[in-house]
N, C-alpha and C. Protein backbone atom coordinates (compact mmCIF):
# COMPACT_ATOMS: atom_id res chain seq x y z
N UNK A 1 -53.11 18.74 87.46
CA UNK A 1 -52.23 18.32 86.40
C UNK A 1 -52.91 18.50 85.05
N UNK A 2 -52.09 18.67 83.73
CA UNK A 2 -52.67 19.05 82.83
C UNK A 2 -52.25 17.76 81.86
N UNK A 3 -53.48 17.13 81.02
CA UNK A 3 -53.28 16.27 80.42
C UNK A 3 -52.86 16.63 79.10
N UNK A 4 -52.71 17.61 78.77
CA UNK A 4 -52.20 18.15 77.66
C UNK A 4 -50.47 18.22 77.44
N UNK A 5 -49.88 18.08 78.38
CA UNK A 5 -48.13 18.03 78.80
C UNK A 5 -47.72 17.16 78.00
N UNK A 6 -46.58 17.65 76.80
CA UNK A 6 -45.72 16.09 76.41
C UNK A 6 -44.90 16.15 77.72
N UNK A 7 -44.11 14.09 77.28
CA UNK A 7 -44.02 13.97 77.97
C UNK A 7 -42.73 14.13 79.30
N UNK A 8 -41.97 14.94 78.14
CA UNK A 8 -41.04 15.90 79.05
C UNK A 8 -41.61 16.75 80.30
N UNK A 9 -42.55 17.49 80.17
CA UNK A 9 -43.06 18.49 80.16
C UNK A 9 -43.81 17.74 81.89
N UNK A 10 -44.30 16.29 81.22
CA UNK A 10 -44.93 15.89 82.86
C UNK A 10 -43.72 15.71 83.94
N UNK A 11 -42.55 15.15 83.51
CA UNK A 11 -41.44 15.17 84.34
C UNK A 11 -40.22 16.22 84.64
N UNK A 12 -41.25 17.32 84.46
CA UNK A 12 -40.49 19.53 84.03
C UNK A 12 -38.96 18.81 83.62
N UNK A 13 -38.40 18.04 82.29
CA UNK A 13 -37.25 18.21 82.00
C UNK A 13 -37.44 18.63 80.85
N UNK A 14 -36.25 18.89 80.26
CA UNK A 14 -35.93 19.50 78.68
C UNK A 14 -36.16 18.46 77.77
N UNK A 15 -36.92 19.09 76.78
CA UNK A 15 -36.96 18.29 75.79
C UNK A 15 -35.46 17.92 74.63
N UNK A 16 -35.11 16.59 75.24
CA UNK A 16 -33.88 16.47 74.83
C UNK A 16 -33.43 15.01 74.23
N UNK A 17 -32.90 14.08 73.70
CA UNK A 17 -32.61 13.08 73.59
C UNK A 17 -31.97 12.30 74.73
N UNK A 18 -30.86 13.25 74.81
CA UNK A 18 -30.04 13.14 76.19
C UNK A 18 -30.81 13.26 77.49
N UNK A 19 -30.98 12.77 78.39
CA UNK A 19 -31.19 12.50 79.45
C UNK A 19 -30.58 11.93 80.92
N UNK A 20 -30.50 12.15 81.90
CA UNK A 20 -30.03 11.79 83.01
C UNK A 20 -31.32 10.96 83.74
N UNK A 21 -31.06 9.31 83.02
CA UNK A 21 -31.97 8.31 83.63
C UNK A 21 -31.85 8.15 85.03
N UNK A 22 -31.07 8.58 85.83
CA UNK A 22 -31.58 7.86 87.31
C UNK A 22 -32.27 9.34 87.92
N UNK A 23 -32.29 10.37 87.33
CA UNK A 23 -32.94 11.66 87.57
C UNK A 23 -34.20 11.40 87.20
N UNK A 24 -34.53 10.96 86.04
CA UNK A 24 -36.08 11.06 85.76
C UNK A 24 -36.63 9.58 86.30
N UNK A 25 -36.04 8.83 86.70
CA UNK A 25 -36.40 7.43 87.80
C UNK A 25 -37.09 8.60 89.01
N UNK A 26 -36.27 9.41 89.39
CA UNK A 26 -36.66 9.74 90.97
C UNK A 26 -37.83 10.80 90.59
N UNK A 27 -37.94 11.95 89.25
CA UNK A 27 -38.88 11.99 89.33
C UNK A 27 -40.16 11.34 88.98
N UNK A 28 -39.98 9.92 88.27
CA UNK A 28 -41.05 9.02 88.11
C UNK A 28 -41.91 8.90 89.69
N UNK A 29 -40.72 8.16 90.43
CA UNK A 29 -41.13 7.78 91.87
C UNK A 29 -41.91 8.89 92.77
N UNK A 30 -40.97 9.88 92.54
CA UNK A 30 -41.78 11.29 93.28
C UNK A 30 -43.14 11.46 92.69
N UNK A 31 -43.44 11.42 91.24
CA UNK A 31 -44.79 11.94 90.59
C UNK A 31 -45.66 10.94 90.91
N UNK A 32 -45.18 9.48 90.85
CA UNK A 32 -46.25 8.44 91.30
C UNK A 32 -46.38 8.74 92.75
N UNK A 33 -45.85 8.88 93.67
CA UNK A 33 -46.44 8.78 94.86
C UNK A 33 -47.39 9.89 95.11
N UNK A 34 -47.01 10.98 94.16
CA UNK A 34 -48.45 11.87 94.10
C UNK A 34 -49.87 11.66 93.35
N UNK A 35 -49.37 11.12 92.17
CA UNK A 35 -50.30 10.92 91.76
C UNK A 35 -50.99 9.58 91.95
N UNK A 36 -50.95 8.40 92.43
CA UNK A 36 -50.92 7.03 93.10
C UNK A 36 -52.45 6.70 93.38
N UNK A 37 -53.48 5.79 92.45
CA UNK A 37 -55.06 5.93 92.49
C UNK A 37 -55.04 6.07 94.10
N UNK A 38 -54.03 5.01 94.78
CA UNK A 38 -54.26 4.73 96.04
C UNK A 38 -54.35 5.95 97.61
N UNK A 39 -53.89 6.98 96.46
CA UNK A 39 -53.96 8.31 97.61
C UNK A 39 -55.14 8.60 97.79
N UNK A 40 -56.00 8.68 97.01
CA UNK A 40 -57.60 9.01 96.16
C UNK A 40 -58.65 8.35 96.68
N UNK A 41 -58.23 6.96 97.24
CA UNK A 41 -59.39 6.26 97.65
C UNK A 41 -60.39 6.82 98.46
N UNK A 42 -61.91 6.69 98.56
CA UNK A 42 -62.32 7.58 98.91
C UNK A 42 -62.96 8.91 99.25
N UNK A 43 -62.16 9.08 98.03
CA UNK A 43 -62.22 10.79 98.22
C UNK A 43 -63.50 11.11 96.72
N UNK A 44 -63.93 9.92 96.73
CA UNK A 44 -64.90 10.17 95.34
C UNK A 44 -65.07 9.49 93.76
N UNK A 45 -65.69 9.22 92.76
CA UNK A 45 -65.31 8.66 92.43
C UNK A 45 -64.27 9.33 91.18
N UNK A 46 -64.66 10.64 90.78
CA UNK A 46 -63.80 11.82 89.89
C UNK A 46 -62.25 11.98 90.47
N UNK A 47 -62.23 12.04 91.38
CA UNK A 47 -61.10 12.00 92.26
C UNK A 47 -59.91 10.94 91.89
N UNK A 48 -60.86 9.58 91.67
CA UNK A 48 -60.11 8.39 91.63
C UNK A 48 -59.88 8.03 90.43
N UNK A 49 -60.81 8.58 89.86
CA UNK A 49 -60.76 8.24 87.97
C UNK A 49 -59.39 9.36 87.82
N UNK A 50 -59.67 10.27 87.88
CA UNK A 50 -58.57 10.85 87.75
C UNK A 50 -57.35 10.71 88.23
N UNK A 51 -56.95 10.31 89.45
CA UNK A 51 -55.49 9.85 89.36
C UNK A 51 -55.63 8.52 88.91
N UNK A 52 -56.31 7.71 88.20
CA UNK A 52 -56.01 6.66 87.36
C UNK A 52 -55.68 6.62 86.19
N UNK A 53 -56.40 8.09 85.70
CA UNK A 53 -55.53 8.67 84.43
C UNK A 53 -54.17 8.83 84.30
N UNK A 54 -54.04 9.90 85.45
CA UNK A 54 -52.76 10.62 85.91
C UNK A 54 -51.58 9.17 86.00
N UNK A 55 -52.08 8.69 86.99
CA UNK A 55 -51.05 7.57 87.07
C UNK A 55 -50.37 6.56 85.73
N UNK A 56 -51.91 6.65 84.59
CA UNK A 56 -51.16 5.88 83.54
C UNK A 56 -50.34 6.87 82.36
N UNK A 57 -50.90 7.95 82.77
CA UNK A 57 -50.05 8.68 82.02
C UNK A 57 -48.61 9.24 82.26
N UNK A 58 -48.48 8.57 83.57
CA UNK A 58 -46.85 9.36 84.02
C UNK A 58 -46.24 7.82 83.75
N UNK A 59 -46.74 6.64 83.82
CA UNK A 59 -46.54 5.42 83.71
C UNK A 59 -46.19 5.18 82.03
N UNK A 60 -46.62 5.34 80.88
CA UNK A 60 -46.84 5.69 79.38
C UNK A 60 -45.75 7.08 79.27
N UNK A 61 -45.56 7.57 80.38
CA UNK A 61 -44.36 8.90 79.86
C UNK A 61 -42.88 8.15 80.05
N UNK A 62 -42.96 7.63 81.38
CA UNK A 62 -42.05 6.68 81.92
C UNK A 62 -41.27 5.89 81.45
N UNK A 63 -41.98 4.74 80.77
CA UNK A 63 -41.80 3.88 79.47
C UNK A 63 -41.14 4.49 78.36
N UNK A 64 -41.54 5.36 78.11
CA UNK A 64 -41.35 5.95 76.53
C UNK A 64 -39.72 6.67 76.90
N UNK A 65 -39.79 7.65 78.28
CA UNK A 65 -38.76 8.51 78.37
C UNK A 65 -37.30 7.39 78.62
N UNK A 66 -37.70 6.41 78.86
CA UNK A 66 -36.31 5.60 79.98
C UNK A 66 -35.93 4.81 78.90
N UNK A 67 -36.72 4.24 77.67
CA UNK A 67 -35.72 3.46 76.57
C UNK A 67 -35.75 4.38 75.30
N UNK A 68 -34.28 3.90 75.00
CA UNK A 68 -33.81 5.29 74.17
C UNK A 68 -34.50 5.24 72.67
N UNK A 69 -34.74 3.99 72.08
CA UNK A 69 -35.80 4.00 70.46
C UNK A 69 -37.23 4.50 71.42
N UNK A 70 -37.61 3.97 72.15
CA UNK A 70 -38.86 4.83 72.19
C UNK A 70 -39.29 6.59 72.38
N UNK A 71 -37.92 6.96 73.05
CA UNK A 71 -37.80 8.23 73.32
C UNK A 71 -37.56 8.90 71.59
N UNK A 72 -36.44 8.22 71.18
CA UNK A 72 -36.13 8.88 69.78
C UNK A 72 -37.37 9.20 69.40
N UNK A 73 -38.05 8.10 69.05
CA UNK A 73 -39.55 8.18 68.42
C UNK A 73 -40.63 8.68 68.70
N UNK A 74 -40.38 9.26 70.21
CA UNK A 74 -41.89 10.07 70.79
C UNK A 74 -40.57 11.42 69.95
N UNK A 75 -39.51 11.61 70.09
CA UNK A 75 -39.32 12.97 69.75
C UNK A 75 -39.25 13.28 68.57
N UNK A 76 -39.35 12.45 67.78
CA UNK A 76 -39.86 12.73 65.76
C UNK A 76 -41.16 13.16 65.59
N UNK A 77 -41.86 12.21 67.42
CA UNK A 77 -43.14 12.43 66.88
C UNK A 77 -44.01 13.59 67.19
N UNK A 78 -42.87 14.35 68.44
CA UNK A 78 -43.12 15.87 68.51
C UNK A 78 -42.79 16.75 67.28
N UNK A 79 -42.00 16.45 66.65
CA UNK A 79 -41.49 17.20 65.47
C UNK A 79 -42.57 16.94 64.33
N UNK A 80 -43.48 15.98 64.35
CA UNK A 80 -44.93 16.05 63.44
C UNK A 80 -43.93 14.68 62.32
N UNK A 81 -43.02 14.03 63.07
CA UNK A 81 -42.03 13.62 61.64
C UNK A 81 -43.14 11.75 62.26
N UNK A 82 -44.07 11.41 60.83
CA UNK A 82 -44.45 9.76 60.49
C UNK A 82 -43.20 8.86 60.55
N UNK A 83 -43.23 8.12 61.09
CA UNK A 83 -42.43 7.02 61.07
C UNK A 83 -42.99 5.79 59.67
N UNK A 84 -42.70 5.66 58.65
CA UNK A 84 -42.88 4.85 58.24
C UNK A 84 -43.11 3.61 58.50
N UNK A 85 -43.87 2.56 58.25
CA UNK A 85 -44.32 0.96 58.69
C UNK A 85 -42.79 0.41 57.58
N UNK A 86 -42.77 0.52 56.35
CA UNK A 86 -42.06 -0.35 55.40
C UNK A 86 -40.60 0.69 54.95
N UNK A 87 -40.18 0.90 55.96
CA UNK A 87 -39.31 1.91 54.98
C UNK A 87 -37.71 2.01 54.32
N UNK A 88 -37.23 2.66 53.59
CA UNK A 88 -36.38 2.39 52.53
C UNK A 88 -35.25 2.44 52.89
N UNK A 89 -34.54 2.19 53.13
CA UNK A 89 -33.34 2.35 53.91
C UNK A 89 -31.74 1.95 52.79
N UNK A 90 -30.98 2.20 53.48
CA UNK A 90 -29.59 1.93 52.35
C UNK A 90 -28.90 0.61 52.50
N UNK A 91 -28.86 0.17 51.33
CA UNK A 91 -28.75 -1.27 50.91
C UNK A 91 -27.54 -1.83 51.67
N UNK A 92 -26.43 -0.88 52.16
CA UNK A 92 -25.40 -1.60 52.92
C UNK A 92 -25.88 -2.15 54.29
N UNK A 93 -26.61 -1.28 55.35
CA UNK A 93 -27.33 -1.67 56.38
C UNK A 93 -28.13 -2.58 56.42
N UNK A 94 -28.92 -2.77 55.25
CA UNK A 94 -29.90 -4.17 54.78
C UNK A 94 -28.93 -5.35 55.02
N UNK A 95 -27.58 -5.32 53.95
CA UNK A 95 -26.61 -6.55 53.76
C UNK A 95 -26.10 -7.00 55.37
N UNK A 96 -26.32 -5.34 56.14
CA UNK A 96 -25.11 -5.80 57.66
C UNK A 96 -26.48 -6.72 58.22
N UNK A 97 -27.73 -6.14 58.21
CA UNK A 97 -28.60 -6.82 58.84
C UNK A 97 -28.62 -8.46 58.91
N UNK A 98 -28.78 -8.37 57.47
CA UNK A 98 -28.88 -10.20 57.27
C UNK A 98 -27.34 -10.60 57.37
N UNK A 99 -26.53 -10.27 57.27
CA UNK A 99 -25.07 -10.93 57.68
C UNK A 99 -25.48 -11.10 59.25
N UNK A 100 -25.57 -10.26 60.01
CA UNK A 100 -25.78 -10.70 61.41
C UNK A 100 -27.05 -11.54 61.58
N UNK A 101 -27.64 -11.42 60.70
CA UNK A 101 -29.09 -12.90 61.05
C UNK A 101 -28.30 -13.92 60.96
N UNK A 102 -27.70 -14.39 60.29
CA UNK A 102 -26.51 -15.21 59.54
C UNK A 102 -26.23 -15.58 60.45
N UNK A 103 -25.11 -14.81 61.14
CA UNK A 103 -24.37 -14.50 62.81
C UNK A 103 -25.08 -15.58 63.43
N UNK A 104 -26.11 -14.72 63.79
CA UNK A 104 -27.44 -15.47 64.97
C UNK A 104 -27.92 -16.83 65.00
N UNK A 105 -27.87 -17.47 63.46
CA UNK A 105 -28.23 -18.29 63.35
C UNK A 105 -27.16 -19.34 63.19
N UNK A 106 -26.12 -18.72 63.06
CA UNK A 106 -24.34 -19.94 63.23
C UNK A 106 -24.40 -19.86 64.54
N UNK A 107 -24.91 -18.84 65.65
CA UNK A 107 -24.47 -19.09 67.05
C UNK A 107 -25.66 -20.09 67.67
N UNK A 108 -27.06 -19.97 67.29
CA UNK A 108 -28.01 -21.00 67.06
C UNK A 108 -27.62 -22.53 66.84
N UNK A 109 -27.32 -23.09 65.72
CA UNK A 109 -26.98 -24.04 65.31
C UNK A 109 -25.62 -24.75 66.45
N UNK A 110 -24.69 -23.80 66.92
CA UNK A 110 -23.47 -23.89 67.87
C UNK A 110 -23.56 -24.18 68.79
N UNK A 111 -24.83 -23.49 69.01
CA UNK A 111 -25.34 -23.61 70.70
C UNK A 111 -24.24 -23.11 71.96
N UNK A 112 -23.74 -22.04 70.98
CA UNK A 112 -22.51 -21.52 72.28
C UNK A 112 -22.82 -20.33 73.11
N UNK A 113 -23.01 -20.40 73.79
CA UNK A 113 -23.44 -19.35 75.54
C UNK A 113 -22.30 -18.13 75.25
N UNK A 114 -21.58 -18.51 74.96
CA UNK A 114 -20.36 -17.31 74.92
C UNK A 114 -20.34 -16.81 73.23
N UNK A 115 -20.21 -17.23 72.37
CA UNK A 115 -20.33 -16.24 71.44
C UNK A 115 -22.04 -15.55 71.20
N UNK A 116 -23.07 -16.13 72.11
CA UNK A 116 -24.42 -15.37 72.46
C UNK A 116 -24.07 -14.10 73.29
N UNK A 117 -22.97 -14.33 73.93
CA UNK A 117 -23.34 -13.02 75.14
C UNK A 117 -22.43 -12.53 73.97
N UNK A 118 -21.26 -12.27 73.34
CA UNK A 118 -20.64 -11.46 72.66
C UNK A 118 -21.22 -11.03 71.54
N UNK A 119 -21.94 -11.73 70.87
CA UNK A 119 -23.26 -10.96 70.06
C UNK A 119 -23.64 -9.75 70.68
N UNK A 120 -24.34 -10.14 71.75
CA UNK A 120 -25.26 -9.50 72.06
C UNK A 120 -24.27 -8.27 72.73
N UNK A 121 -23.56 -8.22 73.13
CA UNK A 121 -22.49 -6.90 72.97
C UNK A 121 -22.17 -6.31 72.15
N UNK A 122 -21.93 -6.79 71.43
CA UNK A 122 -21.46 -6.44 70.08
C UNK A 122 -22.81 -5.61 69.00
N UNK A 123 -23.91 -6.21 69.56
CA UNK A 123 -25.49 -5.35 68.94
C UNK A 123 -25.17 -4.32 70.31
N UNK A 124 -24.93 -4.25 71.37
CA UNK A 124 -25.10 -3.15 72.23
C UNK A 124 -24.44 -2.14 72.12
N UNK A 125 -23.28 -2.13 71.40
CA UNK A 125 -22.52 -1.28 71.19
C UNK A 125 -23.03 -1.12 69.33
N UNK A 126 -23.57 -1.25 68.71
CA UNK A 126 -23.93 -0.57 67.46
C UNK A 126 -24.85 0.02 68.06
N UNK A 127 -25.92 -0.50 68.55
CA UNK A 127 -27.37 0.56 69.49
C UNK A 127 -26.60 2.21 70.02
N UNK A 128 -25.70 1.67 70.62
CA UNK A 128 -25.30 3.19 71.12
C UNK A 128 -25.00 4.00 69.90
N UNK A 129 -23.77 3.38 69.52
CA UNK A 129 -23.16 4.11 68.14
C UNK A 129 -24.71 5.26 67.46
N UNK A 130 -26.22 3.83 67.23
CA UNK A 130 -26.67 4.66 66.31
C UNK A 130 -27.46 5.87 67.59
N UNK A 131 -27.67 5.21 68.94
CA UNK A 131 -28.53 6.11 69.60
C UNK A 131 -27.61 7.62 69.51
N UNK A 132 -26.11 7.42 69.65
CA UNK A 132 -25.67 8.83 69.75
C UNK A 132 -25.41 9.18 68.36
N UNK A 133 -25.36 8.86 67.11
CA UNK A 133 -25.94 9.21 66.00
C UNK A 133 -27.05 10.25 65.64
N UNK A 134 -27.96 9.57 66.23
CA UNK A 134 -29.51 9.96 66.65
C UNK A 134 -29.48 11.18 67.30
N UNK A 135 -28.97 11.18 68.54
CA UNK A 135 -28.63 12.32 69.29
C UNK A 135 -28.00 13.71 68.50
N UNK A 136 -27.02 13.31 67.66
CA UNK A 136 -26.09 14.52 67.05
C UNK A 136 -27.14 14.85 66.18
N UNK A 137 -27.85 13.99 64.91
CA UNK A 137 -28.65 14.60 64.14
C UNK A 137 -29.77 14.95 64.78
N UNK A 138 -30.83 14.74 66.07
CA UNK A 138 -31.60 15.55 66.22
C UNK A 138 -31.67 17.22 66.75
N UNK A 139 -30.25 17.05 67.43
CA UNK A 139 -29.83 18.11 68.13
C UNK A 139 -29.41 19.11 66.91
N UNK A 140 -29.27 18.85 65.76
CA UNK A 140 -28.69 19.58 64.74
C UNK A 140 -29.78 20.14 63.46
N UNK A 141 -31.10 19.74 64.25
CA UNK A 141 -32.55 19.68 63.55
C UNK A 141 -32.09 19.27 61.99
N UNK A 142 -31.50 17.86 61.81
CA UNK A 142 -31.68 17.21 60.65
C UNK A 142 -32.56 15.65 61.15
N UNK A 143 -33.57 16.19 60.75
CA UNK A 143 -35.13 15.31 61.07
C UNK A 143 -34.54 14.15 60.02
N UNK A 144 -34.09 14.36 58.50
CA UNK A 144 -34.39 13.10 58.00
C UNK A 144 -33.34 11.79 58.20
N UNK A 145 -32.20 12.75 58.89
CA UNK A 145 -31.01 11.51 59.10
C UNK A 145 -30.99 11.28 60.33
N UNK A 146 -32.23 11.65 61.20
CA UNK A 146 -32.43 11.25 62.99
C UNK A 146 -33.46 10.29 62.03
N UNK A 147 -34.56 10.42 61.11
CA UNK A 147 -35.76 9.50 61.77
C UNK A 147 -34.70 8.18 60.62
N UNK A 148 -33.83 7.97 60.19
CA UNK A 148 -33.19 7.40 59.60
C UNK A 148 -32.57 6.13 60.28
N UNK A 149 -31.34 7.12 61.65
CA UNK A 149 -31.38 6.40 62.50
C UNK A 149 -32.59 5.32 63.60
N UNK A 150 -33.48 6.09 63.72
CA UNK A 150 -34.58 5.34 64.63
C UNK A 150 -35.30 4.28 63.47
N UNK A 151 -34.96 4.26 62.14
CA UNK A 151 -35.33 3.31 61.70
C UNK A 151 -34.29 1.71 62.07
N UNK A 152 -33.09 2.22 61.72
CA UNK A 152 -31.90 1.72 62.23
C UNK A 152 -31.85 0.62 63.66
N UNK A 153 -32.11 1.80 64.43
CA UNK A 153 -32.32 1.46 65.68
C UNK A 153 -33.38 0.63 66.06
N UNK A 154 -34.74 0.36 65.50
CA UNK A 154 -35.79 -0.18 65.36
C UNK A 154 -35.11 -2.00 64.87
N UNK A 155 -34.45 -2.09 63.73
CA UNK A 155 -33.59 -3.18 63.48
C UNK A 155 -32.79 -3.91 64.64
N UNK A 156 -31.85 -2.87 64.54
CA UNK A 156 -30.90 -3.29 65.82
C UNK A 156 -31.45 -3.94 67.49
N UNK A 157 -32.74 -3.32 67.76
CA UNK A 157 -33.55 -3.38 68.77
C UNK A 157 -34.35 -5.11 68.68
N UNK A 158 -34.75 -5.46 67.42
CA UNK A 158 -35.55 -6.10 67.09
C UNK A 158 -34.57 -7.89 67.30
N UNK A 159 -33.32 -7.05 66.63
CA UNK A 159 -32.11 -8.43 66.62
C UNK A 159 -31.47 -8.59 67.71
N UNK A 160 -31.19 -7.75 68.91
CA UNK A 160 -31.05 -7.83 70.14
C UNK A 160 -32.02 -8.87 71.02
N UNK A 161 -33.17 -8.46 70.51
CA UNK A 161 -34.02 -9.35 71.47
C UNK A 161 -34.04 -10.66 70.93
N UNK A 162 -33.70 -10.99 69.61
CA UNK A 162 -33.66 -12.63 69.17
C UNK A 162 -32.19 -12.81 69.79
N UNK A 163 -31.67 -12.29 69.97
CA UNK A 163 -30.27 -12.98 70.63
C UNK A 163 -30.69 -12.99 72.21
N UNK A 164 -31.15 -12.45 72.69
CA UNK A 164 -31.14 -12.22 74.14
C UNK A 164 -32.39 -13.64 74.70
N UNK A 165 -33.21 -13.64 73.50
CA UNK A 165 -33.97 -14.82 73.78
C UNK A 165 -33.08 -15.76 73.47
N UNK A 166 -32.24 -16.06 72.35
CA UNK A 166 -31.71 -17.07 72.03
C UNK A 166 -30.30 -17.18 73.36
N UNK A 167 -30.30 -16.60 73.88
CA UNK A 167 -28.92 -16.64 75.06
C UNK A 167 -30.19 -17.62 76.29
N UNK A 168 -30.93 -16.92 76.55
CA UNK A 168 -31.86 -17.41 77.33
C UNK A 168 -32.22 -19.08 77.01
N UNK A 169 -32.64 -19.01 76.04
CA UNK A 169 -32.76 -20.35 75.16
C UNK A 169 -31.46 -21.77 75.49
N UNK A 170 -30.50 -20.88 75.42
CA UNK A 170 -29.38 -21.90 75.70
C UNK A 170 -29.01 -21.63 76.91
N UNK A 171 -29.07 -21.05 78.11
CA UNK A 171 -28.86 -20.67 79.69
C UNK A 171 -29.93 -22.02 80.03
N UNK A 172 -30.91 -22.44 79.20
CA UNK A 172 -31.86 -23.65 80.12
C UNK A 172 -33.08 -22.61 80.44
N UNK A 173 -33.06 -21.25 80.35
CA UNK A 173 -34.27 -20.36 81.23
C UNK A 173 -35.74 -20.49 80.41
């Protein structure tokens, strides 16, 4: 195996946004059982170091390929495109942001189980909106209104999980 492979390239698919997740599940499963430290035992200690590499690196491809902001973002980051730490974004998306903190924090204070899960639908379906956003502008090699979206998406991702904790929070879990 060559450690040099992005990480399309370790699971031979196309480098694409789009993907067929229960396809690259089976080749996850197929590549781990080859590459698996536990086949190795034995056989030395180069042997074993090396599929311990192998294994975390199909494990680190895995991760990245199966959720869709991380995928966006390994594929900007094939394109040589920095992701900014602080970055500038358009003031209407700022206003939707904190209106839905707002949201989060009236369903907080409410303590209602059901307008938590409809939140949190309601962020699942903007995620898509921007992931296939994402999709049209990378596929159309406009780098600055894809890494735009994955900034987007980075938001959206971030407020999902305070609701999904906060659903949890009020489930008793």
């Amino acid at each position: 195996m060559n450690f040099s492979q992005n990480f399309f390239e370790i699971f031979q698919i196309n480098v694409a946004f789009e993907l067929d997740v229960p396809d690259l599940s089976a080749r996850y499963q197929a590549l781990q059982k080859r590459v698996h430290p536990d086949r190795y035992a034995g056989k030395g200690d180069q042997a074993e170091r090396l599929a311990t590499q192998w294994a975390t690196q199909v494990n680190e491809a895995y991760a990245t390929l199966s959720e869709p902001l991380a995928r966006a973002s390994y594929l900007l980051d094939l394109q040589g495109v920095v992701l900014a730490q602080n970055p500038t974004l358009d003031p209407t998306f700022l206003f939707e942001q904190i209106e839905l903190r707002e949201t989060l924090d009236e369903i907080r204070q409410a303590g209602s189980v059901a307008r938590a899960e409809a939140f949190i639908h309601a962020l699942a379906e903007k995620q898509s909106a921007e992931a296939q956003a994402f999709n049209d502008y990378f596929k159309a090699a406009a780098l600055t209104e894809a890494t735009t979206c994955v900034y987007r998406m980075q938001f959206l991702s971030k407020l999902s999980q305070g609701a999904k904790a906060l659903e949890e929070e009020l489930l008793g879990y």
